[in-house]
PDB file of N, CA and C in Angstrom:
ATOM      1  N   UNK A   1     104.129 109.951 121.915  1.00  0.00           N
ATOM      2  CA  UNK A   1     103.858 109.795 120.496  1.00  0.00           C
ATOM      3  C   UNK A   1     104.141 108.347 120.105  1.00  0.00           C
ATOM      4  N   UNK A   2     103.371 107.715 119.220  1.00  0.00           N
ATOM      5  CA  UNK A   2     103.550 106.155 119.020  1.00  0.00           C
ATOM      6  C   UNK A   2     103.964 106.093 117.501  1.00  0.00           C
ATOM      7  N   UNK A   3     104.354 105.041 116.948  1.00  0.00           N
ATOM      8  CA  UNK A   3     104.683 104.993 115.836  1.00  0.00           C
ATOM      9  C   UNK A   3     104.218 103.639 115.393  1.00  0.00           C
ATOM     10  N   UNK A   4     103.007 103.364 114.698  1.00  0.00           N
ATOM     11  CA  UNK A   4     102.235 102.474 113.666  1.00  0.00           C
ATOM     12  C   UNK A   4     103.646 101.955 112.787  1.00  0.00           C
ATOM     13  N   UNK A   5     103.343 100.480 112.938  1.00  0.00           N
ATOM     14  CA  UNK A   5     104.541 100.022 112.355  1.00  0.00           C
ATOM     15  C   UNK A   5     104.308  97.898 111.515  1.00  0.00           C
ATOM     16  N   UNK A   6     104.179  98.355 110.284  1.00  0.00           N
ATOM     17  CA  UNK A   6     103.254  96.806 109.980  1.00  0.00           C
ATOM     18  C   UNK A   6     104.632  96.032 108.713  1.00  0.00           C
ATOM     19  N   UNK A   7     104.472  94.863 108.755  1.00  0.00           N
ATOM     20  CA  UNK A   7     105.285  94.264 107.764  1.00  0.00           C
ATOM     21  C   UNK A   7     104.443  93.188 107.352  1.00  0.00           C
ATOM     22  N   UNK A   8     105.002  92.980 106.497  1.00  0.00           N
ATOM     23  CA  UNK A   8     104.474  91.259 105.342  1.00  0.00           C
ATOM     24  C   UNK A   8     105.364  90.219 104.913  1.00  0.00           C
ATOM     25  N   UNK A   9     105.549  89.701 104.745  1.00  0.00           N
ATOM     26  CA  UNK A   9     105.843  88.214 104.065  1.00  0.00           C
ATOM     27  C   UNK A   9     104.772  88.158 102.596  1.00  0.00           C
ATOM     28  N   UNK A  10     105.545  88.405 101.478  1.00  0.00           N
ATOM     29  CA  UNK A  10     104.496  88.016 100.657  1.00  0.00           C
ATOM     30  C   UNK A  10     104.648  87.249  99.454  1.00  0.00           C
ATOM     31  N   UNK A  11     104.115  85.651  99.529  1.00  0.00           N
ATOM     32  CA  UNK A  11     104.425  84.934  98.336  1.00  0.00           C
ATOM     33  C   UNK A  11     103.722  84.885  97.493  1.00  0.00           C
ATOM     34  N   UNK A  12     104.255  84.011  96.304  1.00  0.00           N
ATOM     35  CA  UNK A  12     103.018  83.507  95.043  1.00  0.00           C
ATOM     36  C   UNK A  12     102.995  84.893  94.359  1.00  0.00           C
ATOM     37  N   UNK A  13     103.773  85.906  93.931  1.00  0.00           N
ATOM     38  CA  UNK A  13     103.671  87.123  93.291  1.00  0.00           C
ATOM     39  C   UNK A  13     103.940  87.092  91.592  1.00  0.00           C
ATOM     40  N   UNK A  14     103.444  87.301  91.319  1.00  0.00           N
ATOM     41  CA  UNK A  14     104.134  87.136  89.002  1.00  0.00           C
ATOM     42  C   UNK A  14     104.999  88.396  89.500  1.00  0.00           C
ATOM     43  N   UNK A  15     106.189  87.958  88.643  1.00  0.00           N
ATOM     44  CA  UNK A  15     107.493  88.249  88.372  1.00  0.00           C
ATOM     45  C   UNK A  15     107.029  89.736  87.628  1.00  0.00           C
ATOM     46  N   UNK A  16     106.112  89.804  86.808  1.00  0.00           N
ATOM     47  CA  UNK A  16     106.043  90.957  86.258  1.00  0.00           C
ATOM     48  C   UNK A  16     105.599  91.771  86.894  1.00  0.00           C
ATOM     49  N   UNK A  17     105.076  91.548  88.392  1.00  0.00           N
ATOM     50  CA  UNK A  17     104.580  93.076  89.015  1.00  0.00           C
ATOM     51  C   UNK A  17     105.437  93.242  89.892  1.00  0.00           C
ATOM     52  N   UNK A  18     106.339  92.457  90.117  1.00  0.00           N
ATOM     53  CA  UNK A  18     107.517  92.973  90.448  1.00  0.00           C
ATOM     54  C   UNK A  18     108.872  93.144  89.601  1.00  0.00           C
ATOM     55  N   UNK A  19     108.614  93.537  88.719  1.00  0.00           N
ATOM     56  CA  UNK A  19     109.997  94.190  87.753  1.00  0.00           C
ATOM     57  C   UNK A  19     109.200  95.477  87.186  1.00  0.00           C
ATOM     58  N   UNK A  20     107.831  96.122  87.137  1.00  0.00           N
ATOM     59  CA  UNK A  20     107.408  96.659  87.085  1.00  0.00           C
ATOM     60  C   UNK A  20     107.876  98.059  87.507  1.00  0.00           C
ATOM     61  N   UNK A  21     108.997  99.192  87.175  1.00  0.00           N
ATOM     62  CA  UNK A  21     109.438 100.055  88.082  1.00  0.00           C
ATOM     63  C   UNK A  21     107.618 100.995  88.412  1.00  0.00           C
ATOM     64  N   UNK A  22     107.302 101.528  87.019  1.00  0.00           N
ATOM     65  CA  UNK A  22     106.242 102.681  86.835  1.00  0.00           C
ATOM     66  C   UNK A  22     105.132 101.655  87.673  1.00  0.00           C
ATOM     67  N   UNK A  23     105.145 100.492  87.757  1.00  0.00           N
ATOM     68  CA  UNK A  23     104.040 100.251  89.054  1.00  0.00           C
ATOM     69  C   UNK A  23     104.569 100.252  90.077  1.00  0.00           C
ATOM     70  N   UNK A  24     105.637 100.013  90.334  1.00  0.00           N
ATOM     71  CA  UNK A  24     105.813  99.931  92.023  1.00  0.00           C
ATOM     72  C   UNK A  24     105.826 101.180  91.743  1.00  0.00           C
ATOM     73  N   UNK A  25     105.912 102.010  91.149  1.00  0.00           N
ATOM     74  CA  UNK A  25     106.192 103.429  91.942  1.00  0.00           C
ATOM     75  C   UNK A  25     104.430 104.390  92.450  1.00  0.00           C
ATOM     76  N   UNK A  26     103.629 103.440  91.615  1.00  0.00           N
ATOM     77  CA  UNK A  26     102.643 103.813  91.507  1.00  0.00           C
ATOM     78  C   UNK A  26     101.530 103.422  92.532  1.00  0.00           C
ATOM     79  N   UNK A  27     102.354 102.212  93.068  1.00  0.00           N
ATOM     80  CA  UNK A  27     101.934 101.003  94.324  1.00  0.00           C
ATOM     81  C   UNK A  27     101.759 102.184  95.210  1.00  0.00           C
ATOM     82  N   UNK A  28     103.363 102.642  95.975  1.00  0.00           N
ATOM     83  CA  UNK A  28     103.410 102.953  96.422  1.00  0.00           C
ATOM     84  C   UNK A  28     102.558 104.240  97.207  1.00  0.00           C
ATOM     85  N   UNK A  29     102.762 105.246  96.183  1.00  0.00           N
ATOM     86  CA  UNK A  29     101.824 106.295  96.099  1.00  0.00           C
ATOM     87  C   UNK A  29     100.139 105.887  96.651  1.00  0.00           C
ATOM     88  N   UNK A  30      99.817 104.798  96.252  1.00  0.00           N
ATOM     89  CA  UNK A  30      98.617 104.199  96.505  1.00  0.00           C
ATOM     90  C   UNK A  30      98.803 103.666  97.614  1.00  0.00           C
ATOM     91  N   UNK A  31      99.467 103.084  98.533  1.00  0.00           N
ATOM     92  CA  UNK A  31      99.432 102.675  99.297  1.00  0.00           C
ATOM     93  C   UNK A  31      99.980 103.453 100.782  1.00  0.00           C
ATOM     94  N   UNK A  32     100.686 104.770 100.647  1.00  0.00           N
ATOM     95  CA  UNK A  32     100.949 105.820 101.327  1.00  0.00           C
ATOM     96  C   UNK A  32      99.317 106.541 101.343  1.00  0.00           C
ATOM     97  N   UNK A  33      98.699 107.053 100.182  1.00  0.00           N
ATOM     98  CA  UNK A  33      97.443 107.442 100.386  1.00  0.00           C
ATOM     99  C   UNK A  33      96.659 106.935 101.481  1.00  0.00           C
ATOM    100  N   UNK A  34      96.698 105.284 101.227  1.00  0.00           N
ATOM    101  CA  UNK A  34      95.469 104.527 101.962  1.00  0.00           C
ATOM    102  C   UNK A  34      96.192 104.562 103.480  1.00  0.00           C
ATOM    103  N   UNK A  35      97.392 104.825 103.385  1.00  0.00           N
ATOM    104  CA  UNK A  35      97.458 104.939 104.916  1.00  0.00           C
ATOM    105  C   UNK A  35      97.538 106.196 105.562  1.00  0.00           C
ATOM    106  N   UNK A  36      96.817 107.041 104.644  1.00  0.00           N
ATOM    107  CA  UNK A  36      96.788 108.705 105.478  1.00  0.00           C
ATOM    108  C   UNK A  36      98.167 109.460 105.684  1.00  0.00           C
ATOM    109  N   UNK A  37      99.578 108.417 104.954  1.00  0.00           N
ATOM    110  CA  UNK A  37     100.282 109.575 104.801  1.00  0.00           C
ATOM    111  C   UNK A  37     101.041 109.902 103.964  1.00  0.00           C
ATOM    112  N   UNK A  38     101.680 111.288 103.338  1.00  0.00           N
ATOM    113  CA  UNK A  38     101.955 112.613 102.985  1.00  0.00           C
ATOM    114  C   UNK A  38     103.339 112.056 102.064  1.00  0.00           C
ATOM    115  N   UNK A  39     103.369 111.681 101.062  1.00  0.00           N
ATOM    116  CA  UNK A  39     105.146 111.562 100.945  1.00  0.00           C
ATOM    117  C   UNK A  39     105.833 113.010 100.723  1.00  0.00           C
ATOM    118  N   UNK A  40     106.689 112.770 100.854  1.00  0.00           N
ATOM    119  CA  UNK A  40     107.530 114.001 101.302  1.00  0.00           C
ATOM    120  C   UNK A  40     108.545 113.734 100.009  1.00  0.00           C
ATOM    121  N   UNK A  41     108.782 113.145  99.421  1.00  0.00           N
ATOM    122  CA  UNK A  41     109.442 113.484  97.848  1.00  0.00           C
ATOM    123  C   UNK A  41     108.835 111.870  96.830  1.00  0.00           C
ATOM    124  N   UNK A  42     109.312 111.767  95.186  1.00  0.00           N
ATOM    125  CA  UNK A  42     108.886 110.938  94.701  1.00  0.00           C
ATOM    126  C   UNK A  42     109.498 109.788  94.958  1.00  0.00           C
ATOM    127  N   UNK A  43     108.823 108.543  94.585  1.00  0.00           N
ATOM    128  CA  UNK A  43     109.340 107.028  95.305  1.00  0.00           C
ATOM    129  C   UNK A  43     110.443 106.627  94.119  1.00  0.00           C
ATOM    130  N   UNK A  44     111.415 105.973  94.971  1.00  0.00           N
ATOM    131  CA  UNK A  44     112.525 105.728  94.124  1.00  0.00           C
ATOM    132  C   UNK A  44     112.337 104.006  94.068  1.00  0.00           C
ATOM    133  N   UNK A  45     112.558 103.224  93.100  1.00  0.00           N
ATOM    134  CA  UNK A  45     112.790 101.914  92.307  1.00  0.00           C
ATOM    135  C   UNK A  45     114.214 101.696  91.687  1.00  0.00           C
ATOM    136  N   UNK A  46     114.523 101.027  92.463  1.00  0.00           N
ATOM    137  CA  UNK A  46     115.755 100.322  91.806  1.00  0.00           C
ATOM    138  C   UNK A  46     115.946  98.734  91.457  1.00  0.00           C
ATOM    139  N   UNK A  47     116.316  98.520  90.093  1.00  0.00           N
ATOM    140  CA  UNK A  47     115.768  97.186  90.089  1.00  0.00           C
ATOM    141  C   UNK A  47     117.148  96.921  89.773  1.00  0.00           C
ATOM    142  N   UNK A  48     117.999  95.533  90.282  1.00  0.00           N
ATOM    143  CA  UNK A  48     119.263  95.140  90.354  1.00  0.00           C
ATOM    144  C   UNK A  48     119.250  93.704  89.931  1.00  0.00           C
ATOM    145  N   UNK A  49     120.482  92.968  90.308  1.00  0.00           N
ATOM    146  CA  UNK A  49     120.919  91.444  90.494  1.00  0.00           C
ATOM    147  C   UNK A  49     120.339  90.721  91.340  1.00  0.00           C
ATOM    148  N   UNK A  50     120.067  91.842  92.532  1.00  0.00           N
ATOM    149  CA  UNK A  50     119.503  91.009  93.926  1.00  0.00           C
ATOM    150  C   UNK A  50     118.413  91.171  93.900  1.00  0.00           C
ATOM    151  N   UNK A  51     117.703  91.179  92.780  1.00  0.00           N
ATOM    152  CA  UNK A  51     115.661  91.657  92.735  1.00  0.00           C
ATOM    153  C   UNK A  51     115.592  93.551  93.162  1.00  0.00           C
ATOM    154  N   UNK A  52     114.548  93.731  93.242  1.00  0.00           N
ATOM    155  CA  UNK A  52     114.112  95.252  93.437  1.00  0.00           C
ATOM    156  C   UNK A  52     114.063  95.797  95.162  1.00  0.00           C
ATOM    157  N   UNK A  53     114.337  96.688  94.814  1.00  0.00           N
ATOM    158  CA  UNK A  53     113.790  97.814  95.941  1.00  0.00           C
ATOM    159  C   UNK A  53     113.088  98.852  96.095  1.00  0.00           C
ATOM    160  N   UNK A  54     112.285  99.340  96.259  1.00  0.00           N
ATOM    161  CA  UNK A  54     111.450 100.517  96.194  1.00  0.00           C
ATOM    162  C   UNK A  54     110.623 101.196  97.620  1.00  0.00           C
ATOM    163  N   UNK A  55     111.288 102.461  97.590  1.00  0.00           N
ATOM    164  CA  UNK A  55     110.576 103.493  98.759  1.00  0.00           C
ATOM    165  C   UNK A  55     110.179 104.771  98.491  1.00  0.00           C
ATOM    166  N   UNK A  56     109.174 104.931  99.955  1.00  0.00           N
ATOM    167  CA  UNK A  56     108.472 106.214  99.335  1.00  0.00           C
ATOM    168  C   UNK A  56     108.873 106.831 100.988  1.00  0.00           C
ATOM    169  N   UNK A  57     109.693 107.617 101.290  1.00  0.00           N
ATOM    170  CA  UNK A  57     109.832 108.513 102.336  1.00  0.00           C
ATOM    171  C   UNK A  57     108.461 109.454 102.186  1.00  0.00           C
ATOM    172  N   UNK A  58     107.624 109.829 103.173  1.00  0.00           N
ATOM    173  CA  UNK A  58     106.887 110.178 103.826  1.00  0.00           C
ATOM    174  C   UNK A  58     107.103 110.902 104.955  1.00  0.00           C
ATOM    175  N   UNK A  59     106.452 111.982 105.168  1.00  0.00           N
ATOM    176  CA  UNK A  59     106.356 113.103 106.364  1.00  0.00           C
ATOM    177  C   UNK A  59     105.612 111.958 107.359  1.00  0.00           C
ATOM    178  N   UNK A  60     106.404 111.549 108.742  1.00  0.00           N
ATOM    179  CA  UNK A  60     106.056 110.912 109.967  1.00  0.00           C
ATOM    180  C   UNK A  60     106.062 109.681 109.788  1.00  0.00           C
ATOM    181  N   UNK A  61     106.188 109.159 108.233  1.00  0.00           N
ATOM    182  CA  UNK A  61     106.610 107.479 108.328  1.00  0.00           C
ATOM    183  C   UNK A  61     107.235 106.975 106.663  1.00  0.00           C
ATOM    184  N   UNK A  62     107.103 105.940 106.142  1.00  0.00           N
ATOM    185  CA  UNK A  62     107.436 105.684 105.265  1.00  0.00           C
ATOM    186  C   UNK A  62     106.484 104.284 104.103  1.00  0.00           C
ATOM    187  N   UNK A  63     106.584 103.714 103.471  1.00  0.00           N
ATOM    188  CA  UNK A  63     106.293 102.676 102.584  1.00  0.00           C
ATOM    189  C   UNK A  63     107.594 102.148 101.748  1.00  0.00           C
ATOM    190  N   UNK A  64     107.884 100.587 102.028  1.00  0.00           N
ATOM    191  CA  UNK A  64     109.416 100.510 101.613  1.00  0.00           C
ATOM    192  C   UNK A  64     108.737  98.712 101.260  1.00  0.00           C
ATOM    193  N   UNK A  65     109.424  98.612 100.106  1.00  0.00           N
ATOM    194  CA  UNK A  65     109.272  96.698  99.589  1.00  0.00           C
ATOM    195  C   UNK A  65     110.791  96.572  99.118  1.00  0.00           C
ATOM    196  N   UNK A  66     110.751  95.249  99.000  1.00  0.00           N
ATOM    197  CA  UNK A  66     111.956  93.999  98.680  1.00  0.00           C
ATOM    198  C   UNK A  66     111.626  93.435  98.274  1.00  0.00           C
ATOM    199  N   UNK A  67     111.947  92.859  97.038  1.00  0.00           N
ATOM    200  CA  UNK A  67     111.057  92.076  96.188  1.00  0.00           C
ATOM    201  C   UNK A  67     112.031  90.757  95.715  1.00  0.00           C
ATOM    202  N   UNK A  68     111.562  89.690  95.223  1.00  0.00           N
ATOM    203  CA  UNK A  68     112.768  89.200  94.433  1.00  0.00           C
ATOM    204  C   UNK A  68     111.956  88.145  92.899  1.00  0.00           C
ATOM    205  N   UNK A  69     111.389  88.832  92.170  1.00  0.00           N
ATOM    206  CA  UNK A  69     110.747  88.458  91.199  1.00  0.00           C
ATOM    207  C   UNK A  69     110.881  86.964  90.808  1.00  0.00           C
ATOM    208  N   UNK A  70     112.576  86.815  90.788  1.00  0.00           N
ATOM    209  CA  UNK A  70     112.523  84.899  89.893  1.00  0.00           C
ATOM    210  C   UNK A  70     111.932  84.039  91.104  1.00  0.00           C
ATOM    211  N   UNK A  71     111.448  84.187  92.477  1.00  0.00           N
ATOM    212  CA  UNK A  71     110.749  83.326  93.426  1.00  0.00           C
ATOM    213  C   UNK A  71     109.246  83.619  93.687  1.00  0.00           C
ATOM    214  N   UNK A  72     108.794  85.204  93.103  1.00  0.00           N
ATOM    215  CA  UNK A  72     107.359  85.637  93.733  1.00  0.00           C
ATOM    216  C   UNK A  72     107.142  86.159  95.075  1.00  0.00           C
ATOM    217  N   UNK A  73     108.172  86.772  95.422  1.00  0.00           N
ATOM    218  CA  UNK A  73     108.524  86.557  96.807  1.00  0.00           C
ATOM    219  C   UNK A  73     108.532  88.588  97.336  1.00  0.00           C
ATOM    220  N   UNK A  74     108.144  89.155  97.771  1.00  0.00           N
ATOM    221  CA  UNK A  74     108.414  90.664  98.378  1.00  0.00           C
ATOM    222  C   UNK A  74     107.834  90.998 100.225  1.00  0.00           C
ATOM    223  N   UNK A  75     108.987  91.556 100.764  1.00  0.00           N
ATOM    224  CA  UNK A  75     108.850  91.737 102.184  1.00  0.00           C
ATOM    225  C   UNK A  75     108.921  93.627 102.180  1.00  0.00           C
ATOM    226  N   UNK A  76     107.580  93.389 102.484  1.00  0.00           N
ATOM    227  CA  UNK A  76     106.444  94.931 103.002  1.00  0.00           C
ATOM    228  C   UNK A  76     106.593  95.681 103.925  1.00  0.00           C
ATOM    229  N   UNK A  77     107.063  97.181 104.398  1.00  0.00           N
ATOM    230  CA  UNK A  77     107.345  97.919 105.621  1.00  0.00           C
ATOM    231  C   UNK A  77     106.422  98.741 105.330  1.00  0.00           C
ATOM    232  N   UNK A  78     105.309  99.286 105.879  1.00  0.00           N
ATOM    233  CA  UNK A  78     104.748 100.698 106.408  1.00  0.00           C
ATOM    234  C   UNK A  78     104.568 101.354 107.575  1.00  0.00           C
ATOM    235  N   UNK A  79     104.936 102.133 107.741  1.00  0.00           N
ATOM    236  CA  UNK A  79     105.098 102.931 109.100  1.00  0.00           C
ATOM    237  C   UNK A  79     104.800 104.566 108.979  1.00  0.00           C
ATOM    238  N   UNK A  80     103.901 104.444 110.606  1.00  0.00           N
ATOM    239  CA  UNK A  80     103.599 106.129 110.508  1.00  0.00           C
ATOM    240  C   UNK A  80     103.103 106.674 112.226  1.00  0.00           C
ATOM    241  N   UNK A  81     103.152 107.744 111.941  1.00  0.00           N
ATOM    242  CA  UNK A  81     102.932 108.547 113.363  1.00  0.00           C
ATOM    243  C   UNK A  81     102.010 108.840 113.345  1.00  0.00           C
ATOM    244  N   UNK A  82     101.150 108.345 114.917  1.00  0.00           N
ATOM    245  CA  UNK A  82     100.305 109.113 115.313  1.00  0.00           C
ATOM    246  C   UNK A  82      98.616 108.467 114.775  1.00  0.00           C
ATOM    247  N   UNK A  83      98.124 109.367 113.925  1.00  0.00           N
ATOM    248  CA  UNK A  83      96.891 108.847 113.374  1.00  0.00           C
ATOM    249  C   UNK A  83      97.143 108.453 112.117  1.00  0.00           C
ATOM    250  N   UNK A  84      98.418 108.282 111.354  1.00  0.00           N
ATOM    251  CA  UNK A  84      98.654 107.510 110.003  1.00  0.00           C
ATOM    252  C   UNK A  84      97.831 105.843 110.506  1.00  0.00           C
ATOM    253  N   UNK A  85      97.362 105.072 109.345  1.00  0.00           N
ATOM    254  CA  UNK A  85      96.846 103.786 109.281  1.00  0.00           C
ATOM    255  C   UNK A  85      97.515 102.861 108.283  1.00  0.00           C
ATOM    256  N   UNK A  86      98.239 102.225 108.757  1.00  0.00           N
ATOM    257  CA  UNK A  86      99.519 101.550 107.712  1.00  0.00           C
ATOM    258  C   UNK A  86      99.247 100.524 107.484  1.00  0.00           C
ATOM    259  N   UNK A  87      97.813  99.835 108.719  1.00  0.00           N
ATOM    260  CA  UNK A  87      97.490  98.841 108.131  1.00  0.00           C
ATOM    261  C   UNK A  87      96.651  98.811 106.496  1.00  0.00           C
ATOM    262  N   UNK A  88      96.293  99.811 106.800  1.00  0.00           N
ATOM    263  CA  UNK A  88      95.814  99.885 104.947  1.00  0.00           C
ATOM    264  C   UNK A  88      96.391 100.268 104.175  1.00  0.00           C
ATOM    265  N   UNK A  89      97.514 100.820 104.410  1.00  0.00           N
ATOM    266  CA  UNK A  89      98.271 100.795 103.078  1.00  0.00           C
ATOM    267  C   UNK A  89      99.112  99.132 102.472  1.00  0.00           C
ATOM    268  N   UNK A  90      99.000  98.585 104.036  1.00  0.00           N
ATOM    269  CA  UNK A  90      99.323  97.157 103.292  1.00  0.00           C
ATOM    270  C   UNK A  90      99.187  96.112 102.829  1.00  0.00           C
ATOM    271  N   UNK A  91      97.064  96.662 102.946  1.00  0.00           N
ATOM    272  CA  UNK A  91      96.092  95.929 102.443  1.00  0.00           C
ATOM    273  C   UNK A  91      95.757  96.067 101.288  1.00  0.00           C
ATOM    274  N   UNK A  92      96.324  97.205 100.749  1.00  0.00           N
ATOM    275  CA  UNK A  92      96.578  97.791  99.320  1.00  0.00           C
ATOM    276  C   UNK A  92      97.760  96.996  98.195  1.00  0.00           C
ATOM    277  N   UNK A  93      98.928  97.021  99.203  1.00  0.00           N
ATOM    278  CA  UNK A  93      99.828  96.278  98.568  1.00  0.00           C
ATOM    279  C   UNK A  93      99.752  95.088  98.185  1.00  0.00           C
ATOM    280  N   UNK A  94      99.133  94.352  99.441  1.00  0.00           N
ATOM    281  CA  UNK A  94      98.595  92.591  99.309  1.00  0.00           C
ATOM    282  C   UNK A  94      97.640  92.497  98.230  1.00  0.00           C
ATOM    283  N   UNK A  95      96.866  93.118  98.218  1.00  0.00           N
ATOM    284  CA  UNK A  95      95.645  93.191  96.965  1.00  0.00           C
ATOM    285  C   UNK A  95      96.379  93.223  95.476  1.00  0.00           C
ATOM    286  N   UNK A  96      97.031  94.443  95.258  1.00  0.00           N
ATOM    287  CA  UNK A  96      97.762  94.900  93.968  1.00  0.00           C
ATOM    288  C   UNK A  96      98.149  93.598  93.411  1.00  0.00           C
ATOM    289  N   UNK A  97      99.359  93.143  94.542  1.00  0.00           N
ATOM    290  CA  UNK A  97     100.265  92.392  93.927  1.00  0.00           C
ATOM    291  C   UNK A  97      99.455  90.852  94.005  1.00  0.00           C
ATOM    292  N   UNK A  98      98.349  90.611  94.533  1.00  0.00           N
ATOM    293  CA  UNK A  98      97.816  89.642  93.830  1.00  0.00           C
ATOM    294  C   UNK A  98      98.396  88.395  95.139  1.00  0.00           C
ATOM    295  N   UNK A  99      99.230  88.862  96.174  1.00  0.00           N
ATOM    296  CA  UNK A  99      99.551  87.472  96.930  1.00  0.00           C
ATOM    297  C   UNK A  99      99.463  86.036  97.042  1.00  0.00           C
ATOM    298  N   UNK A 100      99.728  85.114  97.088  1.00  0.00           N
ATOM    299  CA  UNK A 100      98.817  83.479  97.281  1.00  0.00           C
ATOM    300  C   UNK A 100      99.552  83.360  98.788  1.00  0.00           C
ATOM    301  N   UNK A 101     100.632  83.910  99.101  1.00  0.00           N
ATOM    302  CA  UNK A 101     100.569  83.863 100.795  1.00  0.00           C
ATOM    303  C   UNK A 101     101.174  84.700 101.253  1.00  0.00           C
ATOM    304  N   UNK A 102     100.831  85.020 102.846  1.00  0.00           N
ATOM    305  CA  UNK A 102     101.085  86.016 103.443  1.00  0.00           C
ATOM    306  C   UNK A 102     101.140  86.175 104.736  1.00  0.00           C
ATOM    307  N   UNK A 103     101.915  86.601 105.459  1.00  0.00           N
ATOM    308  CA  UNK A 103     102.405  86.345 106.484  1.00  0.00           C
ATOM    309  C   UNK A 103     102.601  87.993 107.300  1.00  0.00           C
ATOM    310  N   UNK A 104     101.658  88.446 108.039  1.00  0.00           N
ATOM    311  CA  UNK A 104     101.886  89.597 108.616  1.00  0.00           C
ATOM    312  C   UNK A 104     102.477  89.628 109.867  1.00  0.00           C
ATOM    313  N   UNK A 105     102.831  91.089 110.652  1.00  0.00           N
ATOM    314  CA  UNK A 105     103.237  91.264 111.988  1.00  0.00           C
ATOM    315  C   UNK A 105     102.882  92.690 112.038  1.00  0.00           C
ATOM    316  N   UNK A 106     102.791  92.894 113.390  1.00  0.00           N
ATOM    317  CA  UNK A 106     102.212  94.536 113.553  1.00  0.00           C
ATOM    318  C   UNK A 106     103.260  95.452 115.137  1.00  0.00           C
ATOM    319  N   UNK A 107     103.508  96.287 115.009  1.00  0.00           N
ATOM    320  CA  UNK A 107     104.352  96.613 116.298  1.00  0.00           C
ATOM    321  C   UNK A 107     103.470  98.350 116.271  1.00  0.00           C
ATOM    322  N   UNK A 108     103.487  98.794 117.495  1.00  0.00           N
ATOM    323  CA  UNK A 108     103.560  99.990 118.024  1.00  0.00           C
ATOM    324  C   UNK A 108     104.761 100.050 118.558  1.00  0.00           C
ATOM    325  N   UNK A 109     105.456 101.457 118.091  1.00  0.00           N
ATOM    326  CA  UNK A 109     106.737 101.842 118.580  1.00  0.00           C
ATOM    327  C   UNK A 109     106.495 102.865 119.195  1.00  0.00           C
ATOM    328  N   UNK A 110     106.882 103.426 120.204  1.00  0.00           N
ATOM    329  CA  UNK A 110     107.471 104.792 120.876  1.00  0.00           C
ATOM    330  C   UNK A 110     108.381 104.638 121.950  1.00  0.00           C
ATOM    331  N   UNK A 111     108.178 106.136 122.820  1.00  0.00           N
ATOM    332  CA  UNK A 111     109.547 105.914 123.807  1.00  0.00           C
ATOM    333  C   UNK A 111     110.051 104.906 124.608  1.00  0.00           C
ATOM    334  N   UNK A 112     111.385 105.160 124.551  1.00  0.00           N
ATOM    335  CA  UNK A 112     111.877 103.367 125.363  1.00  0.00           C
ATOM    336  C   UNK A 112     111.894 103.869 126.637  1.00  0.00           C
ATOM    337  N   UNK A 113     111.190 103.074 127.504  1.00  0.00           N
ATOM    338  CA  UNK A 113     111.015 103.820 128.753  1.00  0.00           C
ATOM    339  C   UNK A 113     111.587 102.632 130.202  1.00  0.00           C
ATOM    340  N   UNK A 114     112.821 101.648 129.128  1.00  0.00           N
ATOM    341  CA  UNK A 114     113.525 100.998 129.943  1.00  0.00           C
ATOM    342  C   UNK A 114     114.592 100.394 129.017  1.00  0.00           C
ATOM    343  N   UNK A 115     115.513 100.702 129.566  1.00  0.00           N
ATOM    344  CA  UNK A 115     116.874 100.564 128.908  1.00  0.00           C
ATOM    345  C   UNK A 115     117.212  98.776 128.717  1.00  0.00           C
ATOM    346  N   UNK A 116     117.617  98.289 127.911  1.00  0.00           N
ATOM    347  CA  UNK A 116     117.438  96.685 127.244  1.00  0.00           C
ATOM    348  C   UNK A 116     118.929  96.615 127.305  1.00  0.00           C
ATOM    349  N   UNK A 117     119.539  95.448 128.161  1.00  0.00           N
ATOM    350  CA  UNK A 117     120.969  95.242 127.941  1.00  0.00           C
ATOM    351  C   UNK A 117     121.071  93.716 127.419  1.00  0.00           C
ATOM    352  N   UNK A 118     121.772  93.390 126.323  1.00  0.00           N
ATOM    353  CA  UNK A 118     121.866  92.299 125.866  1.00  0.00           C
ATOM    354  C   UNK A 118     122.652  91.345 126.649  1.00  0.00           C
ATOM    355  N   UNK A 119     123.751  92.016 127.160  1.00  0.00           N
ATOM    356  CA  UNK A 119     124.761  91.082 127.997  1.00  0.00           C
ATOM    357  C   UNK A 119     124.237  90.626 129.489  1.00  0.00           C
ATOM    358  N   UNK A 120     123.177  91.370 129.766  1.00  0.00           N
ATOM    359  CA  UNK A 120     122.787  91.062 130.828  1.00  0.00           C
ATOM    360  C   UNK A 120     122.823  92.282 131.728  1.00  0.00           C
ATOM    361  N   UNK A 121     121.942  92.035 132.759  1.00  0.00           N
ATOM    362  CA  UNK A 121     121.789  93.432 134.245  1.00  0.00           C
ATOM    363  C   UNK A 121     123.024  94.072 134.713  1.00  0.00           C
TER     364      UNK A 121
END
């Protein structure tokens, strides 16, 4: 079983779509859709001192941002199992929020099928 696994870097954002709780929460939802998966309860927003947070737990993966409004600045997680497509849910997000830059990475995860020692063999 593999696990679809995408992140962002995303600058140049207005401050107001990220202090936005009822949109990020609404992002989200939209952007779990476009990636084919299921949330499994409603997305929580918390907006603090240290800028926002907002996630949407999902059945087999998730949708999770970091935002920090006074720079324009939010770092993007979607992840999912199997036949979920996370790259579009984070083509959703990049769009919404309007980006001027962006910086992606993409991983497939599944079983570790060789043990990793930091200290050495």
């Amino acid at each position: 079983m593999t696990f679809e696994h995408v992140f962002a870097d995303l600058g140049g954002i207005p401050a107001n779509r990220l202090t936005d709780a009822q949109g990020l929460a609404g992002l989200l939802i939209a952007a779990a859709n476009a990636a084919g998966l299921n949330p499994a309860s409603p997305p929580v927003v918390k907006l603090g001192p240290k800028g926002v947070s907002a996630a949407l737990v999902c059945h087999g993966g998730h949708v999770v941002l970091h935002g920090l409004p006074e720079v324009g600045l939010c770092f993007v997680d979607v992840a999912g199992l199997g036949g979920a497509r996370p790259q579009r849910g984070l083509e959703v997000v990049i769009k919404r929020f309007g980006a001027r830059e962006v910086r992606t990475d993409a991983r497939r995860r599944g079983p570790v099928t060789q043990a990793i020692h930091p200290e050495g063999p």
